[in-house]
Protein backbone atom coordinates (compact mmCIF):
# COMPACT_ATOMS: atom_id res chain seq x y z
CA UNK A 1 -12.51 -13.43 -53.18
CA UNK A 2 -8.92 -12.03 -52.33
CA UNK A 3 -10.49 -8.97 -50.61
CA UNK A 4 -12.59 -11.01 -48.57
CA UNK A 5 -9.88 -13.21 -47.00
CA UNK A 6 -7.46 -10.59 -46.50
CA UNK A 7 -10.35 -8.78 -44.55
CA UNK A 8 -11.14 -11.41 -42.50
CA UNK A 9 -7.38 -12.21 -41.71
CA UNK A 10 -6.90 -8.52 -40.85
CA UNK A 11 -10.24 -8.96 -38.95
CA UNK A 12 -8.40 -11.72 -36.78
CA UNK A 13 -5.59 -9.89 -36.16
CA UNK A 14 -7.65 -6.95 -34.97
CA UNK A 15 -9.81 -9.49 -32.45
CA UNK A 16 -6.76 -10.73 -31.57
CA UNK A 17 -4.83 -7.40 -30.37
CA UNK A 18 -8.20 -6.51 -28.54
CA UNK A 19 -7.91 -9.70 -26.95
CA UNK A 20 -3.89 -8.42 -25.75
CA UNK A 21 -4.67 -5.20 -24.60
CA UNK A 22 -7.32 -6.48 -22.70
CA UNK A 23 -5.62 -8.95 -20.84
CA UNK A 24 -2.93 -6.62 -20.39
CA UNK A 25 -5.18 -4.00 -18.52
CA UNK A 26 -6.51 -6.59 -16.44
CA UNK A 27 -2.85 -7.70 -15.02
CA UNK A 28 -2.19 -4.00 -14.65
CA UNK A 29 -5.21 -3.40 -12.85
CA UNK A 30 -4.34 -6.61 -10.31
CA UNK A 31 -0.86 -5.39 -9.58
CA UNK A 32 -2.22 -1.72 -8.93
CA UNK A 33 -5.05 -2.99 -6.43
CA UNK A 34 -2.66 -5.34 -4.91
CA UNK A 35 0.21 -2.62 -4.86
CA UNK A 36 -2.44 -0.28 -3.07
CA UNK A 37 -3.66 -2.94 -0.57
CA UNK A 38 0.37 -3.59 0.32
CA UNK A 39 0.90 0.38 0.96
CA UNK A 40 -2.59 0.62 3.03
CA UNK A 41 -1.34 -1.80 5.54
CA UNK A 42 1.85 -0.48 5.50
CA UNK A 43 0.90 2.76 6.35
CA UNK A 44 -1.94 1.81 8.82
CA UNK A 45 0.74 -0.23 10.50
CA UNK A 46 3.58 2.33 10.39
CA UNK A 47 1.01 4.91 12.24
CA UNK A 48 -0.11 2.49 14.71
CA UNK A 49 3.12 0.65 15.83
CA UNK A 50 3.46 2.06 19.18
CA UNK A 51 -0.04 1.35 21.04
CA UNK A 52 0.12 -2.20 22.01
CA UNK A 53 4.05 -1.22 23.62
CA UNK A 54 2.27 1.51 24.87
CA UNK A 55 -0.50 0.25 26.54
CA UNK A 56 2.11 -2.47 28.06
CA UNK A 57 3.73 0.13 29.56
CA UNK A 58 0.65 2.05 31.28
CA UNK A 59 -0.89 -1.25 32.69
CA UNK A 60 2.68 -1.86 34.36
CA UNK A 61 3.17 1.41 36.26
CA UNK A 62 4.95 3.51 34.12
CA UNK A 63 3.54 6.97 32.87
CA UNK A 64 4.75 9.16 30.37
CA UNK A 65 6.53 12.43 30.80
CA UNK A 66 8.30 14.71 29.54
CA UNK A 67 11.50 16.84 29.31
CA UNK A 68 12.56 19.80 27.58
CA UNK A 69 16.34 20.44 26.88
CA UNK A 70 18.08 23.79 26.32
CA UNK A 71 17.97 23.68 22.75
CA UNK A 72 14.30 23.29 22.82
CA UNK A 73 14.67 19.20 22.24
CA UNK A 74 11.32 17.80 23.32
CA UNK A 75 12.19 14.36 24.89
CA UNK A 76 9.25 11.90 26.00
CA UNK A 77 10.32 8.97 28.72
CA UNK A 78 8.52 6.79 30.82
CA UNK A 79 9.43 6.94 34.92
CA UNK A 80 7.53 4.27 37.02
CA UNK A 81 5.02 6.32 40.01
C-alpha cells in the first residue's frame, strides 16, 4: 500500500510541474509576441517618419534639392520655386 501512495504523490508532483512549465511557456510566449509587435511598429514608424512632413512641404511650394560640399558632404534642403 506504501508504494502505491508514494506513486501517486510523486504522480502529483509530476502533473503539477507539467502544469508550471506550461504556464510558464505560455507567459514567455505572450511577452515575445508582444515584444515583437512593439519593435514592428517601431521600426515601421522609424522608416516612415518623414512622409507626412514631407508631403507638407511639397503641397506648400517648396521642392527639394540638393548640395554637395567640398568634402563630398551630401546636404538635402528645401528652397521655395
Amino acid at each position: 500500500m506504501k508504494v502505491s501512495e508514494e506513486r501517486r504523490a510523486t504522480q502529483k508532483v509530476a502533473k503539477r510541474g507539467v502544469k508550471v512549465h506550461g504556464i510558464i511557456i505560455e507567459v514567455l510566449a505572450t511577452i515575445i509576441v508582444i515584444a515583437t509587435i512593439a519593435l514592428s511598429f517601431y521600426a515601421c514608424r522609424n522608416m516612415h517618419y518623414d512622409e507626412k512632413p514631407l508631403k507638407k512641404t511639397y503641397k506648400v511650394g517648396y521642392e527639394e534639392k540638393q548640395v554637395t560640399l567640398d568634402d563630398g558632404t551630401v546636404l538635402n534642403l528645401g528652397r521655395l520655386n
